[in-house]
C-alpha atoms as a PDB file:
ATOM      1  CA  UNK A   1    -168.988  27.094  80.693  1.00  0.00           C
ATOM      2  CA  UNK A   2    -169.970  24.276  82.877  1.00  0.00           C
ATOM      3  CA  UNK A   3    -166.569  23.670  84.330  1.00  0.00           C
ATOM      4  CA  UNK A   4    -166.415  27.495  85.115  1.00  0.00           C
ATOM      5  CA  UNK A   5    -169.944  27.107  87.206  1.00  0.00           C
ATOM      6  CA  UNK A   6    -168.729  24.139  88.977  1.00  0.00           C
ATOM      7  CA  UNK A   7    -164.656  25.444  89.885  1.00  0.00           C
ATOM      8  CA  UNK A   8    -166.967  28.472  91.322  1.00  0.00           C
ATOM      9  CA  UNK A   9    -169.292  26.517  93.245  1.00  0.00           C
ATOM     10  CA  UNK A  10    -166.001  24.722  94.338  1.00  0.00           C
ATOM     11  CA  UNK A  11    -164.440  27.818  95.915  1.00  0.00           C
ATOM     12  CA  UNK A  12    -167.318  29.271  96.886  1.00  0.00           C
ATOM     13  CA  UNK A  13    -168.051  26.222  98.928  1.00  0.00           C
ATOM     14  CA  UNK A  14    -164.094  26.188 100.412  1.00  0.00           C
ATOM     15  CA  UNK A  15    -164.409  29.732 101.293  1.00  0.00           C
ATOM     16  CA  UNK A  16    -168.116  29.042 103.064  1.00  0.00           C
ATOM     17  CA  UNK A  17    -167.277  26.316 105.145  1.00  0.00           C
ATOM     18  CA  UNK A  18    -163.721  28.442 106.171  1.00  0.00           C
ATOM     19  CA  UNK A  19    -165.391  31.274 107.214  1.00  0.00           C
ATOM     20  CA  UNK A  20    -168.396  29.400 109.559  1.00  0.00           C
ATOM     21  CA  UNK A  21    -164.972  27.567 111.408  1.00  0.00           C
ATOM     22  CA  UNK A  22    -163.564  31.111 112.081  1.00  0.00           C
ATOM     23  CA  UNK A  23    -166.656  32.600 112.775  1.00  0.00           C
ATOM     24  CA  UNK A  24    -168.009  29.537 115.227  1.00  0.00           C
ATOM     25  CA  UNK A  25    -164.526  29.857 116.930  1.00  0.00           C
ATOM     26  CA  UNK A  26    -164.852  33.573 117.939  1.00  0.00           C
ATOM     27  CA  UNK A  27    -168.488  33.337 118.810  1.00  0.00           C
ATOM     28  CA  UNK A  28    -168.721  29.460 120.328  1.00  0.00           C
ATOM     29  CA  UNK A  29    -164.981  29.917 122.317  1.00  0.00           C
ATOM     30  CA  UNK A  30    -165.628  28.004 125.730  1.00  0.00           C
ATOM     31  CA  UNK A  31    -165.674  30.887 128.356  1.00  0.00           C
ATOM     32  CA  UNK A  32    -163.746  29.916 131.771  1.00  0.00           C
ATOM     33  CA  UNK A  33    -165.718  30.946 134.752  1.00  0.00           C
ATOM     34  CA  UNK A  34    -164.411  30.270 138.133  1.00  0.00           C
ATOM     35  CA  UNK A  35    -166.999  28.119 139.998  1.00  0.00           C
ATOM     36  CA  UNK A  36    -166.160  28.719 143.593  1.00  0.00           C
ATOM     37  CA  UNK A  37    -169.071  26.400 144.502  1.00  0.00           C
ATOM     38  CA  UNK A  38    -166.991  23.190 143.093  1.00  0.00           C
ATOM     39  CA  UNK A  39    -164.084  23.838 144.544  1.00  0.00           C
ATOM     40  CA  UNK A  40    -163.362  21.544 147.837  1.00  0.00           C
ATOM     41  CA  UNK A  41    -160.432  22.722 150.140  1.00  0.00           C
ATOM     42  CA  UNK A  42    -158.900  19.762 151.701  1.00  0.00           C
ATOM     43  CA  UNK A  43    -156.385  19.652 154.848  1.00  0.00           C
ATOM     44  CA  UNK A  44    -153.556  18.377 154.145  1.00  0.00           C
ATOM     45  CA  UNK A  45    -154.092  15.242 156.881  1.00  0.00           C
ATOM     46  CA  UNK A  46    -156.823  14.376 155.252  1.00  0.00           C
ATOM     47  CA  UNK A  47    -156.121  11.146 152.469  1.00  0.00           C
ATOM     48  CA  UNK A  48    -158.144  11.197 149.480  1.00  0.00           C
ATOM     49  CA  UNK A  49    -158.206   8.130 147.371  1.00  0.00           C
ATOM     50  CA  UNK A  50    -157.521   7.756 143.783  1.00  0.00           C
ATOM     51  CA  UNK A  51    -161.069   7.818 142.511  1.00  0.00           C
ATOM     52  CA  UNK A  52    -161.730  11.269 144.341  1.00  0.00           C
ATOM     53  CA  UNK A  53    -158.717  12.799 143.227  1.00  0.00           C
ATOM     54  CA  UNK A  54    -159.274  11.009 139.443  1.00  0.00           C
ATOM     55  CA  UNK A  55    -163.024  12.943 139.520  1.00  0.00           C
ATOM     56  CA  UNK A  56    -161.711  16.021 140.555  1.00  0.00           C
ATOM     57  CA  UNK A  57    -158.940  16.379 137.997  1.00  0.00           C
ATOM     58  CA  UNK A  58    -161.442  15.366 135.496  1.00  0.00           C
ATOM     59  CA  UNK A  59    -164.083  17.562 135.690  1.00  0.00           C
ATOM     60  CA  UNK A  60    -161.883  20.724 135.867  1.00  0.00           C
END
């Protein structure tokens, strides 16, 4: 009887924790917004140096 409660506590346990991962992913998904604010249109004559263009791809 004992190993019946715990092999049920077990699954139940298995199923819990798979069902918060699918549910976090649908409700927690990252949403993409555009940011037009962020966005800095360069010439192209202008140089930018590494650490700029490092920053920039970064924080995408």
């Amino acid at each position: 009887m004992l190993e019946a409660v715990l092999i049920g506590l077990a699954i139940f346990s298995i199923v819990k924790v798979i069902i918060f991962i699918k549910l976090s992913d649908i409700f927690l998904s990252k949403k993409v917004k555009n940011d037009n604010d962020n966005i800095i249109e360069i010439s192209d004559d202008v140089q930018i140096d590494e650490s700029t263009k490092y920053k920039r791809d970064y924080f995408k």
